[in-house]
N, C-alpha and C. Protein backbone atom coordinates (compact mmCIF):
# COMPACT_ATOMS: atom_id res chain seq x y z
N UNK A 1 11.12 6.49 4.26
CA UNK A 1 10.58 6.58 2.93
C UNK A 1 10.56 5.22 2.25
N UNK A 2 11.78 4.43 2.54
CA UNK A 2 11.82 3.11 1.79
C UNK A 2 10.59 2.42 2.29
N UNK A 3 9.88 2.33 3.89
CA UNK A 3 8.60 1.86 3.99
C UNK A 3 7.27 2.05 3.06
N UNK A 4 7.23 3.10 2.50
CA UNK A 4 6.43 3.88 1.83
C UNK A 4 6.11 3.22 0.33
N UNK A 5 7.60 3.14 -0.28
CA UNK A 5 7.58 2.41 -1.47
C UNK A 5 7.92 1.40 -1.11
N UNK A 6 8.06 0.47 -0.23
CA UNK A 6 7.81 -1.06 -0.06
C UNK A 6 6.71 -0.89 -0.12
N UNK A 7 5.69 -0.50 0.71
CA UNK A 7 4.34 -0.94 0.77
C UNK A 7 3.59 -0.73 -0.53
N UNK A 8 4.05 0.42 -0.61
CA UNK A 8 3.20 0.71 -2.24
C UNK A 8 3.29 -0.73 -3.21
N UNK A 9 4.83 -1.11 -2.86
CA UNK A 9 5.10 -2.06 -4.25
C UNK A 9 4.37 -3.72 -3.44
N UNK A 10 4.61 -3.36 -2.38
CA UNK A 10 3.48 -4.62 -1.98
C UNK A 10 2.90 -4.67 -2.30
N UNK A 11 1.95 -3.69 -2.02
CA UNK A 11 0.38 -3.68 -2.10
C UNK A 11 -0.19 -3.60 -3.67
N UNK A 12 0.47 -3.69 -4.59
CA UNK A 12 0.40 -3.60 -5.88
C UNK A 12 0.21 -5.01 -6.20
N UNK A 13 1.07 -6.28 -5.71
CA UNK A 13 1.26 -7.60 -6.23
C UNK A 13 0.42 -8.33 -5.47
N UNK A 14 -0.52 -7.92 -4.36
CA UNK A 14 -1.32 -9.01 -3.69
C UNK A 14 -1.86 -9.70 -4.35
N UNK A 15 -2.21 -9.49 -5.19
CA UNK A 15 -3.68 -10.12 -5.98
C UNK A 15 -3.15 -11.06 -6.73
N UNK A 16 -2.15 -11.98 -6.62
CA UNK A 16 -1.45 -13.24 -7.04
C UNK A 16 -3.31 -13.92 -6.95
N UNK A 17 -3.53 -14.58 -8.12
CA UNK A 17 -4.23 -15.67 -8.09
C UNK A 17 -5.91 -15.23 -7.24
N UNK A 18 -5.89 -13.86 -7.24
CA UNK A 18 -7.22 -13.48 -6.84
C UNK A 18 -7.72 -12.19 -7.47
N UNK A 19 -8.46 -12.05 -8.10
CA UNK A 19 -9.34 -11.40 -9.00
C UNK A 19 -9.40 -9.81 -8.78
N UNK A 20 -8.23 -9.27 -9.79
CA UNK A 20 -7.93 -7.89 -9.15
C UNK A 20 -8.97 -6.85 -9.94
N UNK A 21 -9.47 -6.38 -8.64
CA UNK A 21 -10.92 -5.38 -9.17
C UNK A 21 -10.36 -4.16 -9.86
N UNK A 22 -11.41 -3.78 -10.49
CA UNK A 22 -11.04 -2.13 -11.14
C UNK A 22 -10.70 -1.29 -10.13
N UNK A 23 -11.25 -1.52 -9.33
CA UNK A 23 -11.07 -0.45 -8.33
C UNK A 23 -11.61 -1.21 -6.44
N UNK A 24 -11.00 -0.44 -5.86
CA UNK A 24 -11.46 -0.45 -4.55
C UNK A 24 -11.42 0.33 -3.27
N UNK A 25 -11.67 0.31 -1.81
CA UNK A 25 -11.45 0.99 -0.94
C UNK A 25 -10.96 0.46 0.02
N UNK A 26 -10.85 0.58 1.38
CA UNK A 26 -11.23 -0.25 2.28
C UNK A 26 -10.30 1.29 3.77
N UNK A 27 -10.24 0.17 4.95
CA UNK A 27 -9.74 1.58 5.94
C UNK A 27 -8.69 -0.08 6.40
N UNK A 28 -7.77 0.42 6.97
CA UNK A 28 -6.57 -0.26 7.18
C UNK A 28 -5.92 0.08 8.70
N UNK A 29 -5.65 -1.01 8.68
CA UNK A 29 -4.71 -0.64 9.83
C UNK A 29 -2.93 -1.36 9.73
N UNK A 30 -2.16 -0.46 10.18
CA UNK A 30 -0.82 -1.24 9.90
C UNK A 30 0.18 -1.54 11.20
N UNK A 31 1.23 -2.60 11.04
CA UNK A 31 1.88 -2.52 12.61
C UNK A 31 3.64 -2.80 12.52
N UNK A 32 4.23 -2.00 12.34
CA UNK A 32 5.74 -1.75 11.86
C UNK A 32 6.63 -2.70 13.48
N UNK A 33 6.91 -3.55 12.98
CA UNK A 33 7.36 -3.89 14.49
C UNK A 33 9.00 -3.72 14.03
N UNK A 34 9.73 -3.35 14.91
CA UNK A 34 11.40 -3.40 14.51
C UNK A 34 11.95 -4.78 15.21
N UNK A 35 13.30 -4.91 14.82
CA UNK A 35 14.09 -5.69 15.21
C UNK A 35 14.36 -5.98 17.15
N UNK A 36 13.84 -5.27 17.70
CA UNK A 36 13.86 -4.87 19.05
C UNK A 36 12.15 -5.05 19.71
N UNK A 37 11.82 -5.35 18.80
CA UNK A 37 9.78 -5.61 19.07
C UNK A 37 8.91 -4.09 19.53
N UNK A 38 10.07 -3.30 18.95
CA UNK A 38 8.74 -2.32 19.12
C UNK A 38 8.07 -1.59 17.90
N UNK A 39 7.26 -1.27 18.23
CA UNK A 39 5.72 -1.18 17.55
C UNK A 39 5.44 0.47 17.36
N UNK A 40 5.22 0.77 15.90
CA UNK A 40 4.51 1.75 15.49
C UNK A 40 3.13 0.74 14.70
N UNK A 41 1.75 1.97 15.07
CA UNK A 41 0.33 1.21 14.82
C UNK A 41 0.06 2.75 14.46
N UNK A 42 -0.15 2.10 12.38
CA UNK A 42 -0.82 3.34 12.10
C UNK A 42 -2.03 2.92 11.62
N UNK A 43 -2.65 3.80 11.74
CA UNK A 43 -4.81 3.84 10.59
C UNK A 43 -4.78 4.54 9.48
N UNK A 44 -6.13 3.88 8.81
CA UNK A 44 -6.12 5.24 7.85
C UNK A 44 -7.66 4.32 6.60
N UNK A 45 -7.17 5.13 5.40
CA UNK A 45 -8.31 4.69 4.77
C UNK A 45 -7.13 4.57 3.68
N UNK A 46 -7.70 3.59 2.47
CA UNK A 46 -6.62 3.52 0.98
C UNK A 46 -7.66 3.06 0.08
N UNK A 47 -7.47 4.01 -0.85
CA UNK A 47 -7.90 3.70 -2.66
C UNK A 47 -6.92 3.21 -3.52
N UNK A 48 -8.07 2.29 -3.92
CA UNK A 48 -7.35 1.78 -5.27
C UNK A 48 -7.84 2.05 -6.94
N UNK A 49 -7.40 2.30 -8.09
CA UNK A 49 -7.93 2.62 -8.75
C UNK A 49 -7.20 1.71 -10.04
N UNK A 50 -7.16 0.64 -10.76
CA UNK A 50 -6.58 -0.17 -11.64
C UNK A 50 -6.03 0.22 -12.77
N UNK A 51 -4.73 0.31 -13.39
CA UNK A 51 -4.02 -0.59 -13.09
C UNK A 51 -2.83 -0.58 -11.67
N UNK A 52 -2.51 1.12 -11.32
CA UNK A 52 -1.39 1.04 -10.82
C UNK A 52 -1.55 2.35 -9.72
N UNK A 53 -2.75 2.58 -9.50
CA UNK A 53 -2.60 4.65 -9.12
C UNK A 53 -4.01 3.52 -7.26
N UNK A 54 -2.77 4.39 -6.39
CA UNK A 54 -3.23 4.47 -4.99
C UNK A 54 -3.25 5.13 -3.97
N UNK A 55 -3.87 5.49 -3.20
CA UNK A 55 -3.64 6.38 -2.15
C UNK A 55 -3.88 6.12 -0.52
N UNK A 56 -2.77 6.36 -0.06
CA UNK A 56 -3.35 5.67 1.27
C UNK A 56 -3.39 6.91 2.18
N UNK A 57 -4.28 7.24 2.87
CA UNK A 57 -4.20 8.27 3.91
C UNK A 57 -4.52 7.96 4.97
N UNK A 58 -3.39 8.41 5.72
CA UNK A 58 -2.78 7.78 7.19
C UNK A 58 -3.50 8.60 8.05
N UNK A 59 -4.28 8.14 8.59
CA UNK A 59 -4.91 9.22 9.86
C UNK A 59 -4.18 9.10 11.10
N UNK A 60 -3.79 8.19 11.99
CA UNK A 60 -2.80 8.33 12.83
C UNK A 60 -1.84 7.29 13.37
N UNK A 61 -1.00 7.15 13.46
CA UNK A 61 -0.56 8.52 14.48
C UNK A 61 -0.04 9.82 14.21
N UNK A 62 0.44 9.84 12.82
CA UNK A 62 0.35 11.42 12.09
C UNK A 62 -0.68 11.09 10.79
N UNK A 63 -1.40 12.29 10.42
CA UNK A 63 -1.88 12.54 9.31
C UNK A 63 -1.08 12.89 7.93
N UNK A 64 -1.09 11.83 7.30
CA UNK A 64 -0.13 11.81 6.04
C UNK A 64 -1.13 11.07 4.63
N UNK A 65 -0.40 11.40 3.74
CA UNK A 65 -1.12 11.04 2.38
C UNK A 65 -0.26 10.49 1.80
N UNK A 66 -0.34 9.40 0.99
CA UNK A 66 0.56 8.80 -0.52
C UNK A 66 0.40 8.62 -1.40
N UNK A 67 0.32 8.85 -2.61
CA UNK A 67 -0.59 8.98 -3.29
C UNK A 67 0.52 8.82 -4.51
N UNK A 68 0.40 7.53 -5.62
CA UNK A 68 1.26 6.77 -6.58
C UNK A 68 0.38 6.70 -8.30
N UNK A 69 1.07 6.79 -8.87
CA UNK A 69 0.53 6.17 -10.10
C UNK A 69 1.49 5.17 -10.84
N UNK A 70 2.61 4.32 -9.82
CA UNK A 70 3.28 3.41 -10.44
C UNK A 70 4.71 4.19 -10.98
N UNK A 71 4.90 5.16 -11.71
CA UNK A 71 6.12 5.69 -11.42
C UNK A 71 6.69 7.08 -10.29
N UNK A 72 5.34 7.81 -10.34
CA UNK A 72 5.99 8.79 -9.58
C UNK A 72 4.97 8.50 -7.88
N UNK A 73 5.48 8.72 -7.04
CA UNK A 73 5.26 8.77 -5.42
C UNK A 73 5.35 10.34 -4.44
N UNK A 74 4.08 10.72 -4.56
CA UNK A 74 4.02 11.95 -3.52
C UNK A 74 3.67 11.75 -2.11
N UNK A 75 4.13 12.37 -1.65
CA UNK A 75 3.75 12.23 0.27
C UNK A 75 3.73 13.51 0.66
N UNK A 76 2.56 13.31 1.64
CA UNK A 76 2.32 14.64 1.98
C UNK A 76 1.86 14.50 3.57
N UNK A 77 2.89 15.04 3.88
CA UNK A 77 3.09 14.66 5.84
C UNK A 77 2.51 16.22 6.43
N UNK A 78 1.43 16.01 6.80
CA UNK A 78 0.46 17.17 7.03
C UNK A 78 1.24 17.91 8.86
N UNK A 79 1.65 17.15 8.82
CA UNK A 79 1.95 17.16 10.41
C UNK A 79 3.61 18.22 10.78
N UNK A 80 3.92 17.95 9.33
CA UNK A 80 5.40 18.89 9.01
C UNK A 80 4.99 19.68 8.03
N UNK A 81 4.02 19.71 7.45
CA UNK A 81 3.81 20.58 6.22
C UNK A 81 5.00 20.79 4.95
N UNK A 82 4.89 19.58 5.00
CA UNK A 82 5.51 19.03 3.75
C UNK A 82 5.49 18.19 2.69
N UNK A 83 5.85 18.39 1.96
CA UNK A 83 5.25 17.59 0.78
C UNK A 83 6.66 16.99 -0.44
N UNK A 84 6.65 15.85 -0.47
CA UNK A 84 8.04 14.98 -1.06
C UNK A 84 7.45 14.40 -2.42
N UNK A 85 8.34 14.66 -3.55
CA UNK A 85 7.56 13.54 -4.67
C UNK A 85 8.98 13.04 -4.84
N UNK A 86 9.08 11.64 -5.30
CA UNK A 86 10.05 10.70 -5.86
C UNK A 86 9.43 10.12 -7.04
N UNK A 87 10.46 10.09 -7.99
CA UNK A 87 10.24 9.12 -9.13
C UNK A 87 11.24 7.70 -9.13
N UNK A 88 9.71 6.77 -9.22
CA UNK A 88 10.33 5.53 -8.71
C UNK A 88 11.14 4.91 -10.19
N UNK A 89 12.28 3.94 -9.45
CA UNK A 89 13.15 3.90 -10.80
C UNK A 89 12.37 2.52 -11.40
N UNK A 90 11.85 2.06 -10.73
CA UNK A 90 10.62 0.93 -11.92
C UNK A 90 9.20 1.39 -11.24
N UNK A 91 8.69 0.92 -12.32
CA UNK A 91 7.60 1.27 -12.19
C UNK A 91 6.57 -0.06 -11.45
N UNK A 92 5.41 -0.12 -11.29
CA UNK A 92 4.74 -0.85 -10.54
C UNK A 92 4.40 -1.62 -11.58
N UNK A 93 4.63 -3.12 -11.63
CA UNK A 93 4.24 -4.04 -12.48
C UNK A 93 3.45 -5.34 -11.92
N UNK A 94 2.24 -4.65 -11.96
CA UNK A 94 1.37 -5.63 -11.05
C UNK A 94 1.50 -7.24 -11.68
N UNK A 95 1.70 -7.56 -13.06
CA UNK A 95 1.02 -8.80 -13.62
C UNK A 95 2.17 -9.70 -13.26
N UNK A 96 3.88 -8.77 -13.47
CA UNK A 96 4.76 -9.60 -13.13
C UNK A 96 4.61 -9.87 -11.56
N UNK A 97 4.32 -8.98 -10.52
CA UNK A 97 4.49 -9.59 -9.53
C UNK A 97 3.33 -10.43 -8.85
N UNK A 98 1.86 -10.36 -9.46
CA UNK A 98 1.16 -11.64 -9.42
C UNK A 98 1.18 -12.73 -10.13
N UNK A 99 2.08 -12.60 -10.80
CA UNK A 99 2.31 -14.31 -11.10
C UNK A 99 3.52 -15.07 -10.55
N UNK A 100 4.19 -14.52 -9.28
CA UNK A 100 4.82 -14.93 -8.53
C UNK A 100 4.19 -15.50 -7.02
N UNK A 101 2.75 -15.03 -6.95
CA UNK A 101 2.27 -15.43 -5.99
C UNK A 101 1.77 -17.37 -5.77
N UNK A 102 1.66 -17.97 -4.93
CA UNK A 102 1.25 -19.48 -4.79
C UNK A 102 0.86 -19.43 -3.71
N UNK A 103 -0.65 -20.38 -3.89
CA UNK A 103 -1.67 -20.53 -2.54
C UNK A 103 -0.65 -21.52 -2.13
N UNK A 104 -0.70 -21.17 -0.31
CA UNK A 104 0.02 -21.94 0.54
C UNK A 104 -0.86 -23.05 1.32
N UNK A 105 -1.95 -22.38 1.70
CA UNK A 105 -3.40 -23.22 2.30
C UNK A 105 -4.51 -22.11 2.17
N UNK A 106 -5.64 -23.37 2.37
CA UNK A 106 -6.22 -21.81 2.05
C UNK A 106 -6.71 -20.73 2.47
N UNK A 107 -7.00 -19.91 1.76
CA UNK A 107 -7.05 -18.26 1.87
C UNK A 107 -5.60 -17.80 2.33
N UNK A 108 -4.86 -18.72 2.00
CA UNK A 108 -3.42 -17.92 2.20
C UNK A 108 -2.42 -18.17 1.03
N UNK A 109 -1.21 -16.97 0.71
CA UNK A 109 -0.50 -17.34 -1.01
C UNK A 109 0.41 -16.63 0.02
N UNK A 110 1.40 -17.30 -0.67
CA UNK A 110 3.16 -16.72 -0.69
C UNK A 110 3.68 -16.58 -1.88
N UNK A 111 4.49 -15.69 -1.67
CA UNK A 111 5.57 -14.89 -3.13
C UNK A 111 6.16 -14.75 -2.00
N UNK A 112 7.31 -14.55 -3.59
CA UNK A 112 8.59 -14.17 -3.51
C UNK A 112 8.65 -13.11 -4.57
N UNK A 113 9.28 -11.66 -3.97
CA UNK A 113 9.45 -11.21 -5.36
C UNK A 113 10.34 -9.83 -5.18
N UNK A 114 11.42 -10.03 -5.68
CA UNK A 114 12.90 -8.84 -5.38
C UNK A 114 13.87 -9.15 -4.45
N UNK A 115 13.27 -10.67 -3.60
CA UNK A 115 14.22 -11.18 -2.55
C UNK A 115 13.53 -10.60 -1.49
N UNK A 116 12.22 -10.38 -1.50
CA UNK A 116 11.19 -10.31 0.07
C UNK A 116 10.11 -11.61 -0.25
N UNK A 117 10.09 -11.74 1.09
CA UNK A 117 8.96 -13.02 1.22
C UNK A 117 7.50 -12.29 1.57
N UNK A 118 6.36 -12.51 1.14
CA UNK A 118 5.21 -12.07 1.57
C UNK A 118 4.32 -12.65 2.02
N UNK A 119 3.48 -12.84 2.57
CA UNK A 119 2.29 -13.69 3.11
C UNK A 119 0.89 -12.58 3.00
N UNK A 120 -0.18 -13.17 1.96
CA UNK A 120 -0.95 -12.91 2.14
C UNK A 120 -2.35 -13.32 2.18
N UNK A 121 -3.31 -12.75 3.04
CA UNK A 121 -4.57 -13.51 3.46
C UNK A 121 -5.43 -13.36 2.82
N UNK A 122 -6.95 -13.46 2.24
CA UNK A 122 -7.97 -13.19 1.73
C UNK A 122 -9.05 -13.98 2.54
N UNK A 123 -10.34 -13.05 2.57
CA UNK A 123 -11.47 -14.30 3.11
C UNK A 123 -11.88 -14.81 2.18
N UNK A 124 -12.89 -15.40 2.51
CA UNK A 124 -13.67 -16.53 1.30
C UNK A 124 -13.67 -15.82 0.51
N UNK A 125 -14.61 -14.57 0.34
CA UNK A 125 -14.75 -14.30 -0.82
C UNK A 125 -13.25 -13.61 -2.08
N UNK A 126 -12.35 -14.10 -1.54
CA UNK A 126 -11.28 -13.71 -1.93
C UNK A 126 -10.87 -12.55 -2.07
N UNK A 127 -11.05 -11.65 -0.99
CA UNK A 127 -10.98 -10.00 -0.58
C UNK A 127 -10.26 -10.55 -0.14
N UNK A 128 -9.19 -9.44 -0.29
CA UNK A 128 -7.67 -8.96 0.68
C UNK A 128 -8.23 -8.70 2.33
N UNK A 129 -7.65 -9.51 3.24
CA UNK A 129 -7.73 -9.49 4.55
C UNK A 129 -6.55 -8.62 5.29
N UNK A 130 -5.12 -9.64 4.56
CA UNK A 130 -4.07 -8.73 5.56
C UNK A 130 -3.10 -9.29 4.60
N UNK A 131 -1.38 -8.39 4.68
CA UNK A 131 -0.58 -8.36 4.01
C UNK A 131 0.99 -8.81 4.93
N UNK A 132 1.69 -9.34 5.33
CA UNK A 132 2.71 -9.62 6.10
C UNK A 132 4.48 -9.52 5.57
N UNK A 133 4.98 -8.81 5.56
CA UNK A 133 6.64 -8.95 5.41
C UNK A 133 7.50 -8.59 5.92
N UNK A 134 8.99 -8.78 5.66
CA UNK A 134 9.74 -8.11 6.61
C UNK A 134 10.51 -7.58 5.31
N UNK A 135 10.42 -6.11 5.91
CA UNK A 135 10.88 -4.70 5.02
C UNK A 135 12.53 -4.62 4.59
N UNK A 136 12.97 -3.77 4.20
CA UNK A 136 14.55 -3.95 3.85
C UNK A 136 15.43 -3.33 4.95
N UNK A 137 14.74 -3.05 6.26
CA UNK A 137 15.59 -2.86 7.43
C UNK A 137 14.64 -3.80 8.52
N UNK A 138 14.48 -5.09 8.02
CA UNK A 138 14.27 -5.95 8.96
C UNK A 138 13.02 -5.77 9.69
N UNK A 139 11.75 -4.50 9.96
CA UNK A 139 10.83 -4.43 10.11
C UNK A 139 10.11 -5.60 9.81
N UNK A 140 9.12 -6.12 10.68
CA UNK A 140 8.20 -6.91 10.16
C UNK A 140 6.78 -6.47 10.16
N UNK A 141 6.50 -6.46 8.95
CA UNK A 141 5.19 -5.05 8.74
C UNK A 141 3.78 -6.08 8.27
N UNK A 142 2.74 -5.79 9.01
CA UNK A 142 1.32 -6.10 8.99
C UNK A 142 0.26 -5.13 8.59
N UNK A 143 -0.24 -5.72 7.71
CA UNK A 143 -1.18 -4.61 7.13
C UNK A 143 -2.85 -5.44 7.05
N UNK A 144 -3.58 -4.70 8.12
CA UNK A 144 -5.27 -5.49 8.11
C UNK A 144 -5.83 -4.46 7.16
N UNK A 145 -6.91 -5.27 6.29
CA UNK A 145 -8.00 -4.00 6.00
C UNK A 145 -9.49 -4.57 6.45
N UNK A 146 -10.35 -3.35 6.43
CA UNK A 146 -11.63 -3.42 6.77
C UNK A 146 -12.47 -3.55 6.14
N UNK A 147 -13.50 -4.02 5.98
CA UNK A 147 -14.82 -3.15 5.59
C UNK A 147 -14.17 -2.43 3.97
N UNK A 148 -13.96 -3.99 3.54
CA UNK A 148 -13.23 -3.83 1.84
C UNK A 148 -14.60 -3.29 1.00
N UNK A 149 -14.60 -2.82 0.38
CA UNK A 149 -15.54 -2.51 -0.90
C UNK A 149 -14.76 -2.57 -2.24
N UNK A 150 -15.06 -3.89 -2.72
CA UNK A 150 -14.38 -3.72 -4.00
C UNK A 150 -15.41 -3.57 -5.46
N UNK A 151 -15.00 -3.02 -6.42
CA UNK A 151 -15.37 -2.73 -7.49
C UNK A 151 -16.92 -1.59 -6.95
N UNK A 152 -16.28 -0.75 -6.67
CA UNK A 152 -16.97 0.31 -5.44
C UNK A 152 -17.48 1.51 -7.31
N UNK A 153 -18.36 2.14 -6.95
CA UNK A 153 -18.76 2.65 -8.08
C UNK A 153 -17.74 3.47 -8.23
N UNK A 154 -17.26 4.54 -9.73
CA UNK A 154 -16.00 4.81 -10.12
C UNK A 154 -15.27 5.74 -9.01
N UNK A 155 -14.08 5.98 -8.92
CA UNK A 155 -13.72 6.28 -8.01
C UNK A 155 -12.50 7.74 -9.18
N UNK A 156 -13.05 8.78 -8.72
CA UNK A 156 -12.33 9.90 -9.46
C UNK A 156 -11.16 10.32 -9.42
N UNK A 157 -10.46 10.99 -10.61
CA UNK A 157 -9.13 10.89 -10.55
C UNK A 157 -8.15 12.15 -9.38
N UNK A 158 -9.67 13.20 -9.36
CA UNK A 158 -9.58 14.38 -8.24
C UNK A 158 -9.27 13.24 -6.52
N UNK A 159 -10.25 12.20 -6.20
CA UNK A 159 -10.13 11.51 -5.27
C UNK A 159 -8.91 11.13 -4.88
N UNK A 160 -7.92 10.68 -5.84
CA UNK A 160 -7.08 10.02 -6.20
C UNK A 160 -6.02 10.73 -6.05
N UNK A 161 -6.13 12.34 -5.56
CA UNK A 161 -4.70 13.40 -5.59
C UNK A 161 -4.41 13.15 -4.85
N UNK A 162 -3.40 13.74 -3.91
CA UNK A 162 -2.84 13.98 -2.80
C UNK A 162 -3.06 15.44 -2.41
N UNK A 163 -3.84 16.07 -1.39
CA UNK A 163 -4.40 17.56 -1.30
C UNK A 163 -3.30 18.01 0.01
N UNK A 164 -3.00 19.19 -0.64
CA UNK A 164 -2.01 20.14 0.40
C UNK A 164 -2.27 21.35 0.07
N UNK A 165 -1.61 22.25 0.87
CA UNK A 165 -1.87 23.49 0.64
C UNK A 165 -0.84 24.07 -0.02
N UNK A 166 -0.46 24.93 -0.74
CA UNK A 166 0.81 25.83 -1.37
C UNK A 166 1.73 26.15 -0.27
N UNK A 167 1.48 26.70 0.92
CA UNK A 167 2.78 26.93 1.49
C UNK A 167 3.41 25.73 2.60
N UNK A 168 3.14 24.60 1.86
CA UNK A 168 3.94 23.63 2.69
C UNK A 168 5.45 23.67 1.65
N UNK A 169 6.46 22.94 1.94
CA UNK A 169 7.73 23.05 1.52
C UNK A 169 7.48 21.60 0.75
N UNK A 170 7.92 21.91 -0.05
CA UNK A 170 7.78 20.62 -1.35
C UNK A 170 9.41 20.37 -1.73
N UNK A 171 9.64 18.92 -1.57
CA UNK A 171 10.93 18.41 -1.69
C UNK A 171 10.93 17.28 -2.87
N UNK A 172 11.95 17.66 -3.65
CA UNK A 172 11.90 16.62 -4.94
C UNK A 172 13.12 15.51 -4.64
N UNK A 173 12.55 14.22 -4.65
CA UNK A 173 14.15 13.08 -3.84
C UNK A 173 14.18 12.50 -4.93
């Protein structure tokens, strides 16, 4: 779970020093390597919607959903039929953690921010390429995206749920 809200809170502060859209899409791919070099490689697609509300849905290697608005975090692991919400004890503060970001060379910025180091890429046109850190159990986690569409026409707040069915088991952490 702590992967879950790391990434979330990553993926909130990229935009150090690059022009954070109202909204966006893109399909992703991620690569969890552990301390031992082995490798979980997940896919999926993720919305963004400004200031703080995202959803990433994991197509595989399990089908899962996450779906944030900066304080509260639902997951919905289709594969257990279950469904978890947490309320995060801060909330997502994008402005403080992009103004911790600094271009290193270019199309590349480093932050620092909670005592994790980040590395992140953009292409020219200063779209998010890929995201790099090592997690709070030493994971070193890579995140590519695709076929970005940013400032994508509005993107709805129904889009933006997390969809399950009623008889999955819903856990409050």
């Amino acid at each position: 779970m702590k992967f879950i809200v790391i990434t979330t809170l990553l993926f909130s502060y990229v935009f150090a020093n690059i022009s954070l859209p109202k909204n966006f899409s893109t399909k992703f791919r991620q690569t969890v390597t552990n301390t031992k070099k082995k490798q979980i490689r997940y896919r999926g697609s993720l919305s963004f919607v400004s200031p703080n509300k995202f959803k990433w849905s994991y197509k595989a290697p399990t089908k899962k959903e996450v779906c944030t608005d900066g304080r509260t975090l639902l997951v919905v692991d289709h594969d257990l039929e279950q469904v978890s919400k947490y309320i995060l004890k801060r909330g997502l503060n994008i402005s403080k953690i992009v103004s911790r970001a600094k271009i290193y060379k270019q199309n590349i910025y480093l932050a620092k921010y909670e005592n994790k180091n980040y590395t992140i890429v953009v292409d020219s046109k200063k779209r998010l390429k890929s995201i790099g850190y090592l997690d709070d159990l030493d994971n070193t986690v890579n995140i590519f995206f695709d076929n970005m569409s940013y400032n994508k026409k509005r993107i709805s707040k129904k889009m933006m749920r997390c969809k399950y069915p009623k008889n999955y088991d819903y856990i409050r952490g």
